[in-house]
N, C-alpha and C. Protein backbone atom coordinates (compact mmCIF):
# COMPACT_ATOMS: atom_id res chain seq x y z
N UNK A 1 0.85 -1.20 0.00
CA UNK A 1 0.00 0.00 0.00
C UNK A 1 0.88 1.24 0.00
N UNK A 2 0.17 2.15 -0.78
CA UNK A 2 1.15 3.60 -0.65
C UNK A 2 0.96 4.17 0.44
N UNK A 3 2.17 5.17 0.44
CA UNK A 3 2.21 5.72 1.67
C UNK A 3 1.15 6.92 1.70
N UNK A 4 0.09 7.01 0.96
CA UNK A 4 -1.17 8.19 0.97
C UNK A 4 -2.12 7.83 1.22
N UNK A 5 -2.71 6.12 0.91
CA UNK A 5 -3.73 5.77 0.89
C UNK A 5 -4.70 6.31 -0.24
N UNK A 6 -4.00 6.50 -1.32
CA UNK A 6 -5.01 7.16 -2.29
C UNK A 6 -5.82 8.53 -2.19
N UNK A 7 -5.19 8.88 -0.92
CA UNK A 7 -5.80 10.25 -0.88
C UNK A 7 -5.03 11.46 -1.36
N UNK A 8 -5.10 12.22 -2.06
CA UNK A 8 -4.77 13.35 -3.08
C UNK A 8 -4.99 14.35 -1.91
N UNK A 9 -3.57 14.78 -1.11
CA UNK A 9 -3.46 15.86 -0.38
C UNK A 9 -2.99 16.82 -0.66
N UNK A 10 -2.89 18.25 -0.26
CA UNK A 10 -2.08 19.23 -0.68
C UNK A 10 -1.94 20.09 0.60
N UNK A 11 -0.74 21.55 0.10
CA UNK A 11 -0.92 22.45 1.25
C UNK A 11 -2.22 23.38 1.90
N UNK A 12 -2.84 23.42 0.79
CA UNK A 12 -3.85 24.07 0.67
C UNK A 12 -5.15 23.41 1.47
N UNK A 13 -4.80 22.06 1.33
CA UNK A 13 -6.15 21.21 2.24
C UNK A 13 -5.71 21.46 3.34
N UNK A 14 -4.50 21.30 3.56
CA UNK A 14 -3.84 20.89 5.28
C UNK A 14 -4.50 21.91 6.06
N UNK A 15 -4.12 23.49 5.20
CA UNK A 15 -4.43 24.46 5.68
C UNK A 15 -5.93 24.86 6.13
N UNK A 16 -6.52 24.17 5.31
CA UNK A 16 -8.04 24.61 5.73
C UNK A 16 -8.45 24.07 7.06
N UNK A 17 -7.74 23.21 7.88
CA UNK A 17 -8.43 22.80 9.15
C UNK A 17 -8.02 24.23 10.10
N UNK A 18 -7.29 24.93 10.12
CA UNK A 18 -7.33 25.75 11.14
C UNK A 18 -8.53 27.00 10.48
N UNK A 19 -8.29 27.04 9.47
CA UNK A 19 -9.55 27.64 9.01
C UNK A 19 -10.65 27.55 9.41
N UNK A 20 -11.11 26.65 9.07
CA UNK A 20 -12.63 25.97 9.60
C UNK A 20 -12.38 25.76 11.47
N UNK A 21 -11.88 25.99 12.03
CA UNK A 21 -11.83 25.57 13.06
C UNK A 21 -11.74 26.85 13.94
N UNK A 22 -11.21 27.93 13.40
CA UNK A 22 -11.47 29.57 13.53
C UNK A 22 -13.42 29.77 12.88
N UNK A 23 -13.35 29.21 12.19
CA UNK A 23 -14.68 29.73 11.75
C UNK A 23 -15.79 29.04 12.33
N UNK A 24 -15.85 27.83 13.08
CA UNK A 24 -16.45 26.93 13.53
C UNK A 24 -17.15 28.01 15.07
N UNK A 25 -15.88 28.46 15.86
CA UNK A 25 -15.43 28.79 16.95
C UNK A 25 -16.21 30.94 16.35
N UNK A 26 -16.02 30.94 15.82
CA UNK A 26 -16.70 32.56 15.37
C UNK A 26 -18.63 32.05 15.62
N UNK A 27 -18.75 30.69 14.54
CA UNK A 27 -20.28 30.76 14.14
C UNK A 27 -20.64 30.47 15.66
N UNK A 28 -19.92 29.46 16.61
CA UNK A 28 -20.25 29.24 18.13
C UNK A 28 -20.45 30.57 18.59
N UNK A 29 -19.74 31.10 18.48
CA UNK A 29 -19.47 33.00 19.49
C UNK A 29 -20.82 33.37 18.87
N UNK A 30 -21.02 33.39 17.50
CA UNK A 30 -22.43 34.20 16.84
C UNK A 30 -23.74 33.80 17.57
N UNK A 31 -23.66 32.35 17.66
CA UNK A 31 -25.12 31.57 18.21
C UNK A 31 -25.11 31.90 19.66
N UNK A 32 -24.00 32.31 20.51
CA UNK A 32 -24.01 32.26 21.88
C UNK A 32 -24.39 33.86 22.17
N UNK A 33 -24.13 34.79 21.55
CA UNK A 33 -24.74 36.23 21.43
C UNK A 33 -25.73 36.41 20.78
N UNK A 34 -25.74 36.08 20.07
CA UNK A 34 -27.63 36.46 19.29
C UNK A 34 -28.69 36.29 20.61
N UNK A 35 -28.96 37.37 21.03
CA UNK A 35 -30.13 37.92 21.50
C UNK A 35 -31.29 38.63 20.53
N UNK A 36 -32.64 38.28 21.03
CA UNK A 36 -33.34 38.48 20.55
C UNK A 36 -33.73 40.16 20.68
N UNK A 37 -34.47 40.40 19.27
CA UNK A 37 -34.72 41.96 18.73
C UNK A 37 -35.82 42.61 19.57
N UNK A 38 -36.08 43.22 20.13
CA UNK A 38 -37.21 44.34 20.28
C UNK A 38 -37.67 44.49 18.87
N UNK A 39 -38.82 44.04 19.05
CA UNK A 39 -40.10 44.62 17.97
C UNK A 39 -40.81 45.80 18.43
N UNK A 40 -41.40 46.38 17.93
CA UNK A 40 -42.49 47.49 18.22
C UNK A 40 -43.56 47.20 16.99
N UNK A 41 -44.99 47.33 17.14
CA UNK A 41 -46.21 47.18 16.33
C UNK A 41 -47.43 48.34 16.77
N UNK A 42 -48.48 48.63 15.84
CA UNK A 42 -49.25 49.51 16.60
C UNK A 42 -50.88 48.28 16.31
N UNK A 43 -51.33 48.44 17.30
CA UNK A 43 -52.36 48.20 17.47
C UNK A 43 -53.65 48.41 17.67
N UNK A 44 -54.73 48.89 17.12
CA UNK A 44 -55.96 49.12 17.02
C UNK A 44 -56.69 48.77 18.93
N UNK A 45 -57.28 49.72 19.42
CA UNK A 45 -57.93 49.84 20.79
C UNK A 45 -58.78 50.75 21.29
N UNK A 46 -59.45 50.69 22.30
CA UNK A 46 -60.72 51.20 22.42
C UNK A 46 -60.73 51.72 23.82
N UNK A 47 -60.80 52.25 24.67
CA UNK A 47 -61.41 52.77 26.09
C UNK A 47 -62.21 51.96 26.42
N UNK A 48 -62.05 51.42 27.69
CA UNK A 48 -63.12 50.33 28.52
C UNK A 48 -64.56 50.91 28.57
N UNK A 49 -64.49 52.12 28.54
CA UNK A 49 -66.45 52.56 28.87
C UNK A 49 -66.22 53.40 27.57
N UNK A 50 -67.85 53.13 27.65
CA UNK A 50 -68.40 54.23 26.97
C UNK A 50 -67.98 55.77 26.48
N UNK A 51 -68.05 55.90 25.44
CA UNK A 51 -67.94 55.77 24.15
C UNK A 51 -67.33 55.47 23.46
N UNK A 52 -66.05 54.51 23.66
CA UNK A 52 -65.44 53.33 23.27
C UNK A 52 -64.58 53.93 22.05
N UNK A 53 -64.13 54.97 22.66
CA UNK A 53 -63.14 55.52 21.16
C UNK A 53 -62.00 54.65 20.82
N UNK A 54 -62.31 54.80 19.26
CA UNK A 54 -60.76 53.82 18.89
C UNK A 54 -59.38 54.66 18.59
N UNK A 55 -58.39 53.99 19.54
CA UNK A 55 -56.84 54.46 18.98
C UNK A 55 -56.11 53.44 18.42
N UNK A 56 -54.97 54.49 18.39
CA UNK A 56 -53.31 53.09 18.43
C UNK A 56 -52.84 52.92 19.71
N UNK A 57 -52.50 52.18 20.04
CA UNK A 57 -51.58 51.51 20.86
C UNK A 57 -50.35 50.74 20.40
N UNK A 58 -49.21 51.26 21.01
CA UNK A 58 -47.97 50.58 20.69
C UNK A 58 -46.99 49.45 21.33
N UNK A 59 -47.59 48.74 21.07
CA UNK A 59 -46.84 47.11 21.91
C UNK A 59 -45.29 46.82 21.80
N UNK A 60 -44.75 46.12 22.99
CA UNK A 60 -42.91 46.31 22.27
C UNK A 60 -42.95 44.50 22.65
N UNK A 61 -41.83 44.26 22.32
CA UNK A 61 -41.62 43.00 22.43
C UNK A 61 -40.91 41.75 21.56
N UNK A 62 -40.46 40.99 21.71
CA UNK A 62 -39.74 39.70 21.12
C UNK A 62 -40.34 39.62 19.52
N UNK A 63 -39.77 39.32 18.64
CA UNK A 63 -40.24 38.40 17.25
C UNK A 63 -39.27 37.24 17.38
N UNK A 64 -40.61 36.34 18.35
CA UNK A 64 -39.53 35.07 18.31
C UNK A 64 -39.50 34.03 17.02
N UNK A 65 -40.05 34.28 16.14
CA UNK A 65 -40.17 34.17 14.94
C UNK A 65 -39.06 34.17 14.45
N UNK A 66 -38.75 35.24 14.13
CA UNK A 66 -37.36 35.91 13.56
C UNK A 66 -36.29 35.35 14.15
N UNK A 67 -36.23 35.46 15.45
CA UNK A 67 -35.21 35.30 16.30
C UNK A 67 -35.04 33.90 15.97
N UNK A 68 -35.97 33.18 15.77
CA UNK A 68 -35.84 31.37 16.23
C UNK A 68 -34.97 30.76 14.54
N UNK A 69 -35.44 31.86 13.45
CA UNK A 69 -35.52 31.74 12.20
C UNK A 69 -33.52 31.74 11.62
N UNK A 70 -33.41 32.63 12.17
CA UNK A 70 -32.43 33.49 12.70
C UNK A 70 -30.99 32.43 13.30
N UNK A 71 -31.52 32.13 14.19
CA UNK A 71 -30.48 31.37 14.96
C UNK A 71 -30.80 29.64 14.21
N UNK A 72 -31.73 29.17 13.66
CA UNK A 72 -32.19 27.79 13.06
C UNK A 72 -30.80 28.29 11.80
N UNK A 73 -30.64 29.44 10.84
CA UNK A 73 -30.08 29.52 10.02
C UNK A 73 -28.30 29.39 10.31
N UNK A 74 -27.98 30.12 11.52
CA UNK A 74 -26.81 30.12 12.02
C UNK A 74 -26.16 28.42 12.66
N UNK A 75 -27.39 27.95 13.22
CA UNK A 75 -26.86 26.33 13.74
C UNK A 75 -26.91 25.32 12.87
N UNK A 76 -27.64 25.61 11.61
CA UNK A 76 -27.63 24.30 10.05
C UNK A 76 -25.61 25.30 9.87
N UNK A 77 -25.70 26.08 9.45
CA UNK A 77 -24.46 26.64 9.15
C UNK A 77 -23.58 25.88 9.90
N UNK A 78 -23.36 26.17 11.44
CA UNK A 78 -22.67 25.49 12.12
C UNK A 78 -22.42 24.27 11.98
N UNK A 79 -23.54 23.48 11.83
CA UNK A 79 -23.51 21.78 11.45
C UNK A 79 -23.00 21.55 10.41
N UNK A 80 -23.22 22.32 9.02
CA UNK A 80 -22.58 22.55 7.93
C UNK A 80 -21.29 22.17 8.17
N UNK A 81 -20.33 23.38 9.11
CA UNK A 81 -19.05 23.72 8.93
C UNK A 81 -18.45 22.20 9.76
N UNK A 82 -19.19 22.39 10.72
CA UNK A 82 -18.94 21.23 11.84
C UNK A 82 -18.32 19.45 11.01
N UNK A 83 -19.67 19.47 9.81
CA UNK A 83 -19.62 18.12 9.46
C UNK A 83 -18.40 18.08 8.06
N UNK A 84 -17.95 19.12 7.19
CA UNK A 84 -16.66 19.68 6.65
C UNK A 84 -15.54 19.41 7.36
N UNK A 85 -15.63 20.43 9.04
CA UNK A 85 -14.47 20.18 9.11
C UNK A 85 -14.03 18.15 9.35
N UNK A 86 -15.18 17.57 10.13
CA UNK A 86 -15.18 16.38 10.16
C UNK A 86 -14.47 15.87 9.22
N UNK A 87 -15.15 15.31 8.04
CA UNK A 87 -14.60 15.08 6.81
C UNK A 87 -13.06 15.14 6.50
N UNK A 88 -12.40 16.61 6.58
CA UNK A 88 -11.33 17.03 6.10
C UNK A 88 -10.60 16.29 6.99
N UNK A 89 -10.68 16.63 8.83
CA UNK A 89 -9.76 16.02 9.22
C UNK A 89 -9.57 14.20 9.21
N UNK A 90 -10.81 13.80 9.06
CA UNK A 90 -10.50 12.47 8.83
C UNK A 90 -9.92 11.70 7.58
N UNK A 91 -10.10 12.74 6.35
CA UNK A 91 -9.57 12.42 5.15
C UNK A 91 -7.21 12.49 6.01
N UNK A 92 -7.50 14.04 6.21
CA UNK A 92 -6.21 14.49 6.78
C UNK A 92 -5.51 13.18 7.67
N UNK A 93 -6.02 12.45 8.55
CA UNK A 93 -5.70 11.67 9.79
C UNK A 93 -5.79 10.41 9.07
N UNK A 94 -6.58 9.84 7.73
CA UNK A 94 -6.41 8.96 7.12
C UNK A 94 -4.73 8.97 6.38
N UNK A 95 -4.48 10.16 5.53
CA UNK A 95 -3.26 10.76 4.95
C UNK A 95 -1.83 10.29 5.61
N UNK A 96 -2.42 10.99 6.97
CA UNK A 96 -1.26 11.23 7.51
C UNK A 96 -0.69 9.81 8.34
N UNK A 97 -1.67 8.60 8.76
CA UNK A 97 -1.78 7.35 9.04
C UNK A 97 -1.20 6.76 8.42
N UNK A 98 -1.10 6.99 6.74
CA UNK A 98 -0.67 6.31 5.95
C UNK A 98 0.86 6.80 5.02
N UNK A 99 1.48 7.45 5.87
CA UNK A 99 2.44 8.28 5.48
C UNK A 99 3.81 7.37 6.43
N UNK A 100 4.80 7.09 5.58
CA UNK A 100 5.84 5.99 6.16
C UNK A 100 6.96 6.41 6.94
N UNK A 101 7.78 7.33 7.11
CA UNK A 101 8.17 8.35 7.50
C UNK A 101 7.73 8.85 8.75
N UNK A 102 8.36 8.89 9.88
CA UNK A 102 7.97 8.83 11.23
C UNK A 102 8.20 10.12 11.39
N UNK A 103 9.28 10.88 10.65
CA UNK A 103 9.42 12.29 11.62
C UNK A 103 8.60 13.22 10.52
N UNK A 104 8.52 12.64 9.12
CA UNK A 104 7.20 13.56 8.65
C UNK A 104 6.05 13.61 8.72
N UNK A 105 5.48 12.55 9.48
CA UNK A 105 4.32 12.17 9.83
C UNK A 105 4.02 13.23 11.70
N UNK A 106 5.08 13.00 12.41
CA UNK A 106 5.19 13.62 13.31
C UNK A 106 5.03 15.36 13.43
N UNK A 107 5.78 15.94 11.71
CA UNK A 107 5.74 17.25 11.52
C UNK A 107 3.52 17.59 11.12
N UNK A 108 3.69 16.36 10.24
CA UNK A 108 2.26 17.19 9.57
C UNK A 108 1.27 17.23 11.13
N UNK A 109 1.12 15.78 11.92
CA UNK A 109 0.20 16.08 12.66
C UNK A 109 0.61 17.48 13.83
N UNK A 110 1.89 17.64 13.89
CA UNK A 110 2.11 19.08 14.80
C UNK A 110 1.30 20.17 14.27
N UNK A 111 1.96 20.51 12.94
CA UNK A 111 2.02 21.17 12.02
C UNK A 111 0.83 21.81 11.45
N UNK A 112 -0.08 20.84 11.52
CA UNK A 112 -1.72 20.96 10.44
C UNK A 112 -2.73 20.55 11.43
N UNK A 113 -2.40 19.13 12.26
CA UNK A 113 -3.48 18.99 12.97
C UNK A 113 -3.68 19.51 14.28
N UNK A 114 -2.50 20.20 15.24
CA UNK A 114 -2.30 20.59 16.34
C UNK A 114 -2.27 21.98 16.19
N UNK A 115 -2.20 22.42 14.92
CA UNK A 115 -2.10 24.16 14.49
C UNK A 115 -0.72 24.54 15.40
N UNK A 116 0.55 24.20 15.38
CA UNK A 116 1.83 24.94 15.96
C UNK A 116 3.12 25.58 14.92
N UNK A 117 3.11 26.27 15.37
CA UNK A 117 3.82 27.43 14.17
C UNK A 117 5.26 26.53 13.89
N UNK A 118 5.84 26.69 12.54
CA UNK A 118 6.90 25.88 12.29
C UNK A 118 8.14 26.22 13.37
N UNK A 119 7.90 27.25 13.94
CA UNK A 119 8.90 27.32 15.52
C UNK A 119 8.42 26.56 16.17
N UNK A 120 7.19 26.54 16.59
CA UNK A 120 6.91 25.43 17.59
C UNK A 120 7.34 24.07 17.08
N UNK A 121 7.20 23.59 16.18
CA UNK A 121 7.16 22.34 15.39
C UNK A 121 8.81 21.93 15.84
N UNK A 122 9.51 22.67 14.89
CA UNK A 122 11.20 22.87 15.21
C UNK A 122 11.35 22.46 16.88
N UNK A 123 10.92 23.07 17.47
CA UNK A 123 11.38 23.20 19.40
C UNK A 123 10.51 21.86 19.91
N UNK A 124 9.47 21.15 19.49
CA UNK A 124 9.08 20.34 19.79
C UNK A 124 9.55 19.04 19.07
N UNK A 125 10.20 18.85 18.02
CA UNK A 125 10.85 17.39 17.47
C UNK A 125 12.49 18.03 17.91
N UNK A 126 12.89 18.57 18.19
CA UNK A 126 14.45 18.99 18.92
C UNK A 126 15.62 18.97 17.89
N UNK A 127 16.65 18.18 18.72
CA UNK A 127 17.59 17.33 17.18
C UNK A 127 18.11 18.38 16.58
N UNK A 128 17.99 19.32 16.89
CA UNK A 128 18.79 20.68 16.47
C UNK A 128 17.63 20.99 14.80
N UNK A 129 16.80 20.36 14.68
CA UNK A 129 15.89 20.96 13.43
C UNK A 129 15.92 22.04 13.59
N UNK A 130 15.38 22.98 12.40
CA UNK A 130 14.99 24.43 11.88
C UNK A 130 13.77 24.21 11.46
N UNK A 131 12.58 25.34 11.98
CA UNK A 131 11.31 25.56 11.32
C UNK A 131 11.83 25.35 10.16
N UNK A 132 12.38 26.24 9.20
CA UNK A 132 12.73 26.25 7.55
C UNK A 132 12.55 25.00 7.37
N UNK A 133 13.95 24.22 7.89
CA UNK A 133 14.41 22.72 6.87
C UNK A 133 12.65 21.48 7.60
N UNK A 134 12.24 21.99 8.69
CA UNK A 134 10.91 21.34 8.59
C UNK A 134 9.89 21.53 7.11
N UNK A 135 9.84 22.82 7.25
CA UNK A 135 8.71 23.52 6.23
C UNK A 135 9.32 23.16 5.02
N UNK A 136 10.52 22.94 4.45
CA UNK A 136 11.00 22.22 3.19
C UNK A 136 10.61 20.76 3.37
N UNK A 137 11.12 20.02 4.41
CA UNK A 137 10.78 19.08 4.12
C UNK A 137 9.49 18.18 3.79
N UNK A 138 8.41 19.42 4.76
CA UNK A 138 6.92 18.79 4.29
C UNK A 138 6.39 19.31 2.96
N UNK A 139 7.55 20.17 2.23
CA UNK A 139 6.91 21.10 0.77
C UNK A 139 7.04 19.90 -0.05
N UNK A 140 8.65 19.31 -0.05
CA UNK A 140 9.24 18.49 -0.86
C UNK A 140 8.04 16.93 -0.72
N UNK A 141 7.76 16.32 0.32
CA UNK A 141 7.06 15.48 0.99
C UNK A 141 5.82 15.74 -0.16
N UNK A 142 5.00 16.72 -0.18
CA UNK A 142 3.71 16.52 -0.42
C UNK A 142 3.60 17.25 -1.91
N UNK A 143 5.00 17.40 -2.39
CA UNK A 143 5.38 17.79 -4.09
C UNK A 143 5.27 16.38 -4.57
N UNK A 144 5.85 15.43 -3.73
CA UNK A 144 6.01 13.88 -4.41
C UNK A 144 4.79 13.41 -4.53
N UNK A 145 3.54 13.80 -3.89
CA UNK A 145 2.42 13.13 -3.51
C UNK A 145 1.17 14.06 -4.40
């Protein structure tokens, strides 16, 4: 078996998990603040006695309608992004499972799945590595693939 598992990776995929995972974490923040709107409406009314004149009256209050409509649109979104990022990283964690190479396998999951900057990456496999000669080596790595 190859060392990809038939999966067609690039930098550009790797990259999208911190993406989606910033944006996942925004649509959460959105659904957890959305408070509901003050409405205002006027309403047709009368005086309890006699001679029963009609006015307006102005009611305030919730459109939980809206509101419910509102936040139903923001949490399919969320599930949306939620079940994407799913996908990607399991395509990613399939990839990277199947990758033969112990210390490049070690860089991508730092690297892409742990989100740590190629300094971190460097200071965490030791051995006197360089972010750089990391970040070459996963360019060269996934040029072959």
């Amino acid at each position: 078996m190859g060392h990809n598992g038939g999966v067609a990776m690039t930098k550009k995929k790797l990259q999208q998990i911190k993406g989606l995972h910033s944006e996942i974490e925004m649509l959460k923040k959105q659904i957890a603040s959305m408070e509901p709107q003050m409405t205002s409406d006027k309403v047709k009314g009368s005086t309890l006695g006699h001679p029963y004149i009609l006015h307006e009256i102005t009611i305030h209050g919730i459109d939980k309608k809206y509101y419910n409509r509102k936040r139903k649109k923001y949490e399919k979104k969320l599930r949306q992004r939620l079940t994407e990022l799913e996908i990607l990283l399991e395509e990613i964690n399939e990839f990277i499972e199947g990758v033969e190479d112990s210390l490049t396998r070690q860089i991508l999951i730092l690297k892409y799945v742990k989100g740590l900057s190629w300094e971190q990456v460097a200071a965490y496999i030791g051995g006197g590595n360089k972010a750089e000669s990391l970040r070459k080596r996963v360019e060269r790595f996934l040029g072959k693939n």
